[in-house]
PDB file of N, CA and C in Angstrom:
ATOM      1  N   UNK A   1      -3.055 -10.473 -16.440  1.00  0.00           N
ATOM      2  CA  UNK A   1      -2.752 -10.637 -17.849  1.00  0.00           C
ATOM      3  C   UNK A   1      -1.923  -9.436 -18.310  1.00  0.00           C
ATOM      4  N   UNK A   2      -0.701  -9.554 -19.318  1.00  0.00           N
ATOM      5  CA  UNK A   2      -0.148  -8.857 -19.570  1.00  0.00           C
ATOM      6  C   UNK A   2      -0.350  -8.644 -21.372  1.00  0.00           C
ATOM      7  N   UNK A   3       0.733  -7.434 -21.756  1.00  0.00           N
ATOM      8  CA  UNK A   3      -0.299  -7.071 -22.967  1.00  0.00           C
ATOM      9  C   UNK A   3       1.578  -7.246 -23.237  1.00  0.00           C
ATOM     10  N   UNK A   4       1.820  -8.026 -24.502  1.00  0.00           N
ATOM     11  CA  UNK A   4       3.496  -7.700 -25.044  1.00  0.00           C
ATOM     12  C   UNK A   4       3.378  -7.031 -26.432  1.00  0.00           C
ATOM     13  N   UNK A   5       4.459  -6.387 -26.687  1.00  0.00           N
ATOM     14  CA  UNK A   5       4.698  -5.128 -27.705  1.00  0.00           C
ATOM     15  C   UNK A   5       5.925  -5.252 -28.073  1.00  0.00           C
ATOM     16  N   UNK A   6       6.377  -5.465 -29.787  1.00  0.00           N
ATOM     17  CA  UNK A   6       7.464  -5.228 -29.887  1.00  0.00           C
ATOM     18  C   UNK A   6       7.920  -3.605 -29.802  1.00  0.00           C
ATOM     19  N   UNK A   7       9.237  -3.548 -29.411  1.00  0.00           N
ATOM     20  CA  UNK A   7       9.991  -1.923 -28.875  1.00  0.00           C
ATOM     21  C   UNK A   7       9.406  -0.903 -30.351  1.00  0.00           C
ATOM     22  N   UNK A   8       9.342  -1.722 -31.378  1.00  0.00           N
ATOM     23  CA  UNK A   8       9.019  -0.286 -32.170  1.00  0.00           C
ATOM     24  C   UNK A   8       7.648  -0.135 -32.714  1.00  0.00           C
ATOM     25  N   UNK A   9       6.483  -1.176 -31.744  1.00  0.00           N
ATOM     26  CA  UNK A   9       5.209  -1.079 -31.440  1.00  0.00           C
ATOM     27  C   UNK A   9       5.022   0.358 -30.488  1.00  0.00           C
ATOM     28  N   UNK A  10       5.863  -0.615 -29.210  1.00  0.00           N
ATOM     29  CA  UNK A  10       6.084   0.493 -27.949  1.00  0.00           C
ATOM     30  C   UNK A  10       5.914   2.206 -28.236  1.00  0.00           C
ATOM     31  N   UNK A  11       7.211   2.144 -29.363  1.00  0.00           N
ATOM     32  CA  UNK A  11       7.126   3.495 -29.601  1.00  0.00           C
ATOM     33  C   UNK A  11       6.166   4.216 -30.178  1.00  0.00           C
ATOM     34  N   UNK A  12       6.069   3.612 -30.803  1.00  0.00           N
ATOM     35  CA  UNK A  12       4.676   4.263 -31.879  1.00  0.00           C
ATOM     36  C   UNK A  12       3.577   4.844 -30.966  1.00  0.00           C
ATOM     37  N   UNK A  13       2.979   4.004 -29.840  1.00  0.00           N
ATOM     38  CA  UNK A  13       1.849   3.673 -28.892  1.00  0.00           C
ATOM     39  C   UNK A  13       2.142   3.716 -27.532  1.00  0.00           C
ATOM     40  N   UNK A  14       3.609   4.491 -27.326  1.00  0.00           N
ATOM     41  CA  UNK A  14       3.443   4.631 -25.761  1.00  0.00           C
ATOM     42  C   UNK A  14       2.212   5.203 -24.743  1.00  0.00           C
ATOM     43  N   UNK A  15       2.647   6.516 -25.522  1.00  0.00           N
ATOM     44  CA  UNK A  15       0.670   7.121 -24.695  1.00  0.00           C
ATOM     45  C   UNK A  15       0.233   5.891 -24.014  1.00  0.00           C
ATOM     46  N   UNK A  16      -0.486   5.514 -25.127  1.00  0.00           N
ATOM     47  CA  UNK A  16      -1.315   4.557 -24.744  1.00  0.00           C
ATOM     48  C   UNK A  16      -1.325   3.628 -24.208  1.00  0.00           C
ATOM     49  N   UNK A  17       0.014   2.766 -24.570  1.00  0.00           N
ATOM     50  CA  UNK A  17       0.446   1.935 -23.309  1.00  0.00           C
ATOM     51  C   UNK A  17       0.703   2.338 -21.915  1.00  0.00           C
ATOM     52  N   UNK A  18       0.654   3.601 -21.690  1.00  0.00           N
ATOM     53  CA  UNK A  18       0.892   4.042 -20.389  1.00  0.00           C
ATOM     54  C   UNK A  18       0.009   4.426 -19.982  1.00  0.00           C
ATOM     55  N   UNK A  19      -1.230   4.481 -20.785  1.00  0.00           N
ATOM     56  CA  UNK A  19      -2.635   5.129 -20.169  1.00  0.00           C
ATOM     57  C   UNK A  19      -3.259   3.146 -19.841  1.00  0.00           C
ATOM     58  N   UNK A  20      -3.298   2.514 -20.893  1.00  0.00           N
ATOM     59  CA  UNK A  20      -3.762   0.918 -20.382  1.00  0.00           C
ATOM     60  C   UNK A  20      -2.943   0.889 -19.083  1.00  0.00           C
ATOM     61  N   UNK A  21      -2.224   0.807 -19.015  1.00  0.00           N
ATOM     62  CA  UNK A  21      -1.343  -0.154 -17.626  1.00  0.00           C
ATOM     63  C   UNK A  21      -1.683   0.968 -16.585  1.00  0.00           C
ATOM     64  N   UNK A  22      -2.274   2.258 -16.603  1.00  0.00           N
ATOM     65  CA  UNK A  22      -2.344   3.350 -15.414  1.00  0.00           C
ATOM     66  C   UNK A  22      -3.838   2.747 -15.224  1.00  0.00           C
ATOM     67  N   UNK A  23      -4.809   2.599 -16.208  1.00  0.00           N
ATOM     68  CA  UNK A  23      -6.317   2.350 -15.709  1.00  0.00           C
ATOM     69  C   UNK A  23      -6.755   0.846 -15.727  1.00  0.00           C
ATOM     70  N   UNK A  24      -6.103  -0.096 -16.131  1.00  0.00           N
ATOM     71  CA  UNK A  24      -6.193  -0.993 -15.950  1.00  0.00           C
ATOM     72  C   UNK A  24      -5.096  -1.954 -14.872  1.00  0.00           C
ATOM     73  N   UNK A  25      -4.113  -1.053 -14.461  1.00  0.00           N
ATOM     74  CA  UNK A  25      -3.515  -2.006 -13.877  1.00  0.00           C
ATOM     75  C   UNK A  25      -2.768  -3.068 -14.015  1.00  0.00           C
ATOM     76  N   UNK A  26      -2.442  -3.495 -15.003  1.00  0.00           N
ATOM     77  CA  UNK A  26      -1.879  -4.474 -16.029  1.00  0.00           C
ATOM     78  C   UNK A  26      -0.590  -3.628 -16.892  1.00  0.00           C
ATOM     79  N   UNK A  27       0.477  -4.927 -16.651  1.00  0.00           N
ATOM     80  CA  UNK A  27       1.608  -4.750 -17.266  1.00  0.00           C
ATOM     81  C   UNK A  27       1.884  -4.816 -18.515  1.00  0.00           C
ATOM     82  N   UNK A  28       2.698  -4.694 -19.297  1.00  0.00           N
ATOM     83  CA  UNK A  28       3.117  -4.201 -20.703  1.00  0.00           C
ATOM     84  C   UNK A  28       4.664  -5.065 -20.858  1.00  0.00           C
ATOM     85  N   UNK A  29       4.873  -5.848 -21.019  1.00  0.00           N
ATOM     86  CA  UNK A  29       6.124  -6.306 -21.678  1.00  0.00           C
ATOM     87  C   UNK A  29       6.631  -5.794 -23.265  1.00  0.00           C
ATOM     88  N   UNK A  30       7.870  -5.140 -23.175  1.00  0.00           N
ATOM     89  CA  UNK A  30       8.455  -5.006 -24.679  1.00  0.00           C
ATOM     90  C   UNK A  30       9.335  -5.369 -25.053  1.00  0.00           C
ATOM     91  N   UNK A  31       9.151  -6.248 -26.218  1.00  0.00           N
ATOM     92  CA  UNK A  31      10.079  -7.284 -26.812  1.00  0.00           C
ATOM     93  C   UNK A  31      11.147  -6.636 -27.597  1.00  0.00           C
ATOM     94  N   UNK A  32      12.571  -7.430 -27.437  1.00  0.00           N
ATOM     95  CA  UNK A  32      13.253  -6.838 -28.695  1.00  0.00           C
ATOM     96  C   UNK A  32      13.984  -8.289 -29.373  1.00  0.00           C
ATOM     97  N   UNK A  33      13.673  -8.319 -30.641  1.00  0.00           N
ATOM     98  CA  UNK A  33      13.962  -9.522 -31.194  1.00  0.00           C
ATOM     99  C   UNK A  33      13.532 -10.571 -30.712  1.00  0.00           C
ATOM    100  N   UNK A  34      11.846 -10.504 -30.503  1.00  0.00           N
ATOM    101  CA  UNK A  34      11.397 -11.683 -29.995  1.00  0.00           C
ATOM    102  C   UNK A  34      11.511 -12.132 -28.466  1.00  0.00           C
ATOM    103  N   UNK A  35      12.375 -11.206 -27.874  1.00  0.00           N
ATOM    104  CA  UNK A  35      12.688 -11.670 -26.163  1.00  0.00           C
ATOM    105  C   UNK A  35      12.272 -10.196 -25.215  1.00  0.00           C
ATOM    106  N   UNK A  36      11.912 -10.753 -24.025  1.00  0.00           N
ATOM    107  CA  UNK A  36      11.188  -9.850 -23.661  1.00  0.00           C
ATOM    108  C   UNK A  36      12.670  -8.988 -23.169  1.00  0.00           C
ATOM    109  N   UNK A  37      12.491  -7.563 -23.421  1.00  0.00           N
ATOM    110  CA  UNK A  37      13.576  -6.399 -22.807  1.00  0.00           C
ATOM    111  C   UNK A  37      13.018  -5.490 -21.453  1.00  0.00           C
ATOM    112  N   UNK A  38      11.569  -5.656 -21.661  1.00  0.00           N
ATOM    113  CA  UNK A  38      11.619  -4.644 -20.378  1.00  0.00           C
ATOM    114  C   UNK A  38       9.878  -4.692 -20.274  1.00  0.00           C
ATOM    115  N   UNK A  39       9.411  -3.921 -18.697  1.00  0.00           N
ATOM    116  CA  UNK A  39       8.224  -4.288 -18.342  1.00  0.00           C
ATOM    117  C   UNK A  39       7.573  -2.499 -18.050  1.00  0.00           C
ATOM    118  N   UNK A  40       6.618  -2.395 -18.695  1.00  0.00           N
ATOM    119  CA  UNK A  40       5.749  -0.904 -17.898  1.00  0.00           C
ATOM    120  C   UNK A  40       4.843  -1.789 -16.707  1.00  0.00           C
ATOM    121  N   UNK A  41       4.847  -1.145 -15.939  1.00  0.00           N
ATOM    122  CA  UNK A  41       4.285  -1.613 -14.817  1.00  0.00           C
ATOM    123  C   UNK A  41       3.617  -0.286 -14.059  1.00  0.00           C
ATOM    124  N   UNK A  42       2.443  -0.264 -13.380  1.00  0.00           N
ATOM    125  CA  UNK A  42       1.787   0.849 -12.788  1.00  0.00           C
ATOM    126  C   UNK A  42       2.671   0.653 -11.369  1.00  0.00           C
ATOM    127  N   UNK A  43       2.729   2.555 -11.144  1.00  0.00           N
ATOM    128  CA  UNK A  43       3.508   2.958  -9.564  1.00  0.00           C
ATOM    129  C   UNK A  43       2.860   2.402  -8.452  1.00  0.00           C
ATOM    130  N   UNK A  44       3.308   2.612  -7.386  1.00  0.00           N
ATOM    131  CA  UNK A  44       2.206   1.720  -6.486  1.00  0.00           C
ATOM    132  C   UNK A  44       2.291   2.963  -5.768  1.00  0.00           C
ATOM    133  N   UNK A  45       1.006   3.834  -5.685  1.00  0.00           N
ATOM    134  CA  UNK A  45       0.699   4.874  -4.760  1.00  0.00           C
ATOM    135  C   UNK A  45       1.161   5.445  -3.728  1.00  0.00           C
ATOM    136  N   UNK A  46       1.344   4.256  -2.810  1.00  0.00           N
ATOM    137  CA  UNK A  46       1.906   4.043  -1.524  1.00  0.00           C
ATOM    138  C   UNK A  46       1.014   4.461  -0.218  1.00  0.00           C
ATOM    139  N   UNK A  47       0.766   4.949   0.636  1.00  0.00           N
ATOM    140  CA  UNK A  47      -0.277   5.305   1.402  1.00  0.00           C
ATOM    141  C   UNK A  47      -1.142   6.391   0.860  1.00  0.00           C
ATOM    142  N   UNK A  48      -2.162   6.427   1.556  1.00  0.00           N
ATOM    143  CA  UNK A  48      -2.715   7.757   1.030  1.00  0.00           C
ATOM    144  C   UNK A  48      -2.872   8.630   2.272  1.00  0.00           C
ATOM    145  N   UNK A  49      -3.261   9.788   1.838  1.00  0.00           N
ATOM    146  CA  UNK A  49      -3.130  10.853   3.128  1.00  0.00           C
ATOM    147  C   UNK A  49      -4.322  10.670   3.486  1.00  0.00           C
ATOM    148  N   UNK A  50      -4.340  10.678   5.034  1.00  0.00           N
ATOM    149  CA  UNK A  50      -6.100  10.814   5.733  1.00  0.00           C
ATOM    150  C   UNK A  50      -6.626  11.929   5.336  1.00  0.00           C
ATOM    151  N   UNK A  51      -8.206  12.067   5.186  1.00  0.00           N
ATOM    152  CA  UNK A  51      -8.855  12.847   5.238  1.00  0.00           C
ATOM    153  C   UNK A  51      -9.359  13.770   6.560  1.00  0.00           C
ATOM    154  N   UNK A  52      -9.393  14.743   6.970  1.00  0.00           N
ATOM    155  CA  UNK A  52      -9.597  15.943   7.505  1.00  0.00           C
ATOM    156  C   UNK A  52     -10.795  15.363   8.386  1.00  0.00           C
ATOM    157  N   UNK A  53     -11.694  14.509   7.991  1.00  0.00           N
ATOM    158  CA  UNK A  53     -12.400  13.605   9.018  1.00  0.00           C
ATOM    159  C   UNK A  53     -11.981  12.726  10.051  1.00  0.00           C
ATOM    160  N   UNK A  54     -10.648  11.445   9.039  1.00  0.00           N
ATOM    161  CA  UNK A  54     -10.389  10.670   9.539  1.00  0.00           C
ATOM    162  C   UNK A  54      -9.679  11.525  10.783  1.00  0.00           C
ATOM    163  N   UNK A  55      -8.710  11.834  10.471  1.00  0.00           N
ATOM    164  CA  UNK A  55      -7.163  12.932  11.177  1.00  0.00           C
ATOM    165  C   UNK A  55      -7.832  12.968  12.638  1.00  0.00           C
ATOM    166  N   UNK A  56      -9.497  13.764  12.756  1.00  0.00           N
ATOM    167  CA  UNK A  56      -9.890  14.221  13.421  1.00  0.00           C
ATOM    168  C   UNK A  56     -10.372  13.086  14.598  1.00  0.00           C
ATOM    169  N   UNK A  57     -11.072  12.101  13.781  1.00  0.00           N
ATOM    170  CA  UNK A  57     -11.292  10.827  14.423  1.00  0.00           C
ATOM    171  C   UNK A  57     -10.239   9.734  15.139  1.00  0.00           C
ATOM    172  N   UNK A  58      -8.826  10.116  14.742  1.00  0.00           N
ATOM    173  CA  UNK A  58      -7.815   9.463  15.185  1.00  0.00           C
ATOM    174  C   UNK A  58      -7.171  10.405  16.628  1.00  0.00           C
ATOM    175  N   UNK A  59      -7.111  11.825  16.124  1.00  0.00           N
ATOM    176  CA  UNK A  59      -7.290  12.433  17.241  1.00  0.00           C
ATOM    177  C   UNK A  59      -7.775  12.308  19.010  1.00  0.00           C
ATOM    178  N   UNK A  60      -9.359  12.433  18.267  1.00  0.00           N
ATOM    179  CA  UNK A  60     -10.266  12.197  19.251  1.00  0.00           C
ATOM    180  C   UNK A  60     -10.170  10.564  20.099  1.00  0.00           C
ATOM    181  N   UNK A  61      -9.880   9.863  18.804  1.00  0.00           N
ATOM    182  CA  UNK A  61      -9.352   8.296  19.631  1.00  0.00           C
ATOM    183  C   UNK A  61      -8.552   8.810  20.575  1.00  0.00           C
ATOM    184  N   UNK A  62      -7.078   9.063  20.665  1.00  0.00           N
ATOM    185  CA  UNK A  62      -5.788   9.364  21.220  1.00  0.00           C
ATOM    186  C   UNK A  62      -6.256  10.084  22.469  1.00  0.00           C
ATOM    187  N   UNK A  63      -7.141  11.187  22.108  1.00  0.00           N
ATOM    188  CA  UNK A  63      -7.359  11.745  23.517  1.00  0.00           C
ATOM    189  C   UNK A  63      -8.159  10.610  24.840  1.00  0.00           C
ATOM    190  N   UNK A  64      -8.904  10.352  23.958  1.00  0.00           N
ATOM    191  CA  UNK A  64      -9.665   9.264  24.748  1.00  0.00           C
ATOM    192  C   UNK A  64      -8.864   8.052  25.468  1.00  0.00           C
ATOM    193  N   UNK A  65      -7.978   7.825  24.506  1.00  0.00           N
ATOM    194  CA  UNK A  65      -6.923   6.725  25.082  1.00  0.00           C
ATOM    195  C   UNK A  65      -5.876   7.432  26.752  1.00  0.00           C
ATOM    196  N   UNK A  66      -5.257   8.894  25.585  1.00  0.00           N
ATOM    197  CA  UNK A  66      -5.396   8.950  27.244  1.00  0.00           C
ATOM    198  C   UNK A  66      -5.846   9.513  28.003  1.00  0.00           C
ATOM    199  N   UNK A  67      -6.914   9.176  28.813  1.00  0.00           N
ATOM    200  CA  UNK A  67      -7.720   9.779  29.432  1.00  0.00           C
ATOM    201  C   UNK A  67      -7.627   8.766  30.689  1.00  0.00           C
ATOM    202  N   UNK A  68      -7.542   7.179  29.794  1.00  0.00           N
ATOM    203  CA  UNK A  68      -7.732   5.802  30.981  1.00  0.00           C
ATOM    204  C   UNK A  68      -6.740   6.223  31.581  1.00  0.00           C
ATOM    205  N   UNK A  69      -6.791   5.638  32.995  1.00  0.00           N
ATOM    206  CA  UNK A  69      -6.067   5.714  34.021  1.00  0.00           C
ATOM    207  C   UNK A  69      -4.809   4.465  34.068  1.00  0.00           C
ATOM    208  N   UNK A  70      -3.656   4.358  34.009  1.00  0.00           N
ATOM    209  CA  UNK A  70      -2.727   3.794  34.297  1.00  0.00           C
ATOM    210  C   UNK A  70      -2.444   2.828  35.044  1.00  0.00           C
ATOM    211  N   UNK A  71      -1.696   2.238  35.792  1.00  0.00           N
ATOM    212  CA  UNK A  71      -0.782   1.932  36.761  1.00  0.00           C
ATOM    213  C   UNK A  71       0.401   2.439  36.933  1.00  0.00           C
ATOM    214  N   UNK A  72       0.377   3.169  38.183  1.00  0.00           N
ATOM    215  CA  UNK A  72       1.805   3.603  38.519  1.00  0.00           C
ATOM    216  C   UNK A  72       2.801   2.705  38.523  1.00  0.00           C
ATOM    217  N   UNK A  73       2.704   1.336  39.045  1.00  0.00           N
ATOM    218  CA  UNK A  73       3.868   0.821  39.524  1.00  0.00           C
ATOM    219  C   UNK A  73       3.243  -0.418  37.886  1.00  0.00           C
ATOM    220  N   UNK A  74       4.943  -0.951  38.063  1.00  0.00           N
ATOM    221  CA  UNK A  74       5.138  -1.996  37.273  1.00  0.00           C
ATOM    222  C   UNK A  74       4.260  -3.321  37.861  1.00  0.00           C
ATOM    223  N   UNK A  75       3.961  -4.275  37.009  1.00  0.00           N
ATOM    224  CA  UNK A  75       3.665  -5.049  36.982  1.00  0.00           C
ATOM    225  C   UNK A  75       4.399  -6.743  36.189  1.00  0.00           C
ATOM    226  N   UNK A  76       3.787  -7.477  36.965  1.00  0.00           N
ATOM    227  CA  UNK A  76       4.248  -9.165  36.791  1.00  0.00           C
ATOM    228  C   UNK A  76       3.329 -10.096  36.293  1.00  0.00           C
ATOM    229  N   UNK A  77       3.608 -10.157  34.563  1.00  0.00           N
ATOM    230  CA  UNK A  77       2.746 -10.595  34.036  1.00  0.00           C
ATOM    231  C   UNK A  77       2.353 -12.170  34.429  1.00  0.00           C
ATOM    232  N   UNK A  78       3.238 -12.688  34.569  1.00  0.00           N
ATOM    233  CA  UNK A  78       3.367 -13.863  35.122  1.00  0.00           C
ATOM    234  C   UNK A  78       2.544 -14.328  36.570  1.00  0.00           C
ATOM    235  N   UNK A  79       2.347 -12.966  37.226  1.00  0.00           N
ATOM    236  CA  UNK A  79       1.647 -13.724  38.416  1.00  0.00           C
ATOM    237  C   UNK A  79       0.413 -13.312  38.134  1.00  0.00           C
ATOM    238  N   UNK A  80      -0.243 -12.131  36.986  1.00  0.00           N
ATOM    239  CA  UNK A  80      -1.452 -12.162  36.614  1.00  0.00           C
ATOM    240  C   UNK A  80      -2.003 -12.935  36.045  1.00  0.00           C
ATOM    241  N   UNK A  81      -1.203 -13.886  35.355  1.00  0.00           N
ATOM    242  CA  UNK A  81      -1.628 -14.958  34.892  1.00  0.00           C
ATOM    243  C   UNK A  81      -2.323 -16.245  35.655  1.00  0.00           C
ATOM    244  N   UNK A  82      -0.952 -16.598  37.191  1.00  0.00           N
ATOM    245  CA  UNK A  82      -1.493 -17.308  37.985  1.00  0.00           C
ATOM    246  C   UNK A  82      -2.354 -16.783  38.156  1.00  0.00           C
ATOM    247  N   UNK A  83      -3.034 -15.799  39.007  1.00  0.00           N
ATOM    248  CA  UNK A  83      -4.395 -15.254  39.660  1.00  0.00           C
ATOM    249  C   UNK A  83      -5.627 -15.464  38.529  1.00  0.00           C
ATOM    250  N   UNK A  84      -5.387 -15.930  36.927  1.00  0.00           N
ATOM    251  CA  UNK A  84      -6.612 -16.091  36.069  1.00  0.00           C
ATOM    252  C   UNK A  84      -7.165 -14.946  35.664  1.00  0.00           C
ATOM    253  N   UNK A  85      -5.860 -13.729  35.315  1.00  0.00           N
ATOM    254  CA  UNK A  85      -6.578 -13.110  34.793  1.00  0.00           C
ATOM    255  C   UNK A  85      -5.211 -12.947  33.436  1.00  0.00           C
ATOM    256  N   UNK A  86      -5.824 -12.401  32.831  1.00  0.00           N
ATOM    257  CA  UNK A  86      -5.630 -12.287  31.188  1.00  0.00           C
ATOM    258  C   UNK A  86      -5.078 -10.893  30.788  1.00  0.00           C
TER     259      UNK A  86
END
């Protein structure tokens, strides 16, 4: 649900329109002469940084990963398949 405002509502009450649409999440349309001119819309964060736990836990994955042992030589997926294995 969106909240619409005429532009010299907007002004009066930006603050606040920018504090609704930051904690609620919800957009803001502002009208000029009855037609909508433009949208406040909340930023989209974008990732967040791991925590000093996670970091550590992704770490410790990685080492573990490599730790397994390999195959030296290439392989033919195709004939592992014939033989029934997956």
């Amino acid at each position: 649900m969106s909240a619409t405002l005429t532009l010299s509502d907007a002004k009066a009450r930006l603050s606040e329109v920018v504090r609704g649409v930051r904690t609620r999440g919800e957009e803001a349309v502002i009208t000029v002469d009855g037609e909508p001119a433009a949208r406040v819309v909340p930023v989209d964060p974008g990732p967040r940084s791991l925590t000093a736990a996670e970091a550590a836990g992704y770490r410790a994955l990685m080492a573990s990963l490599a730790r397994i042992e390999r195959p030296t030589s290439e392989f033919d997926a195709v004939e592992l398949i014939g033989e029934g294995r997956r």
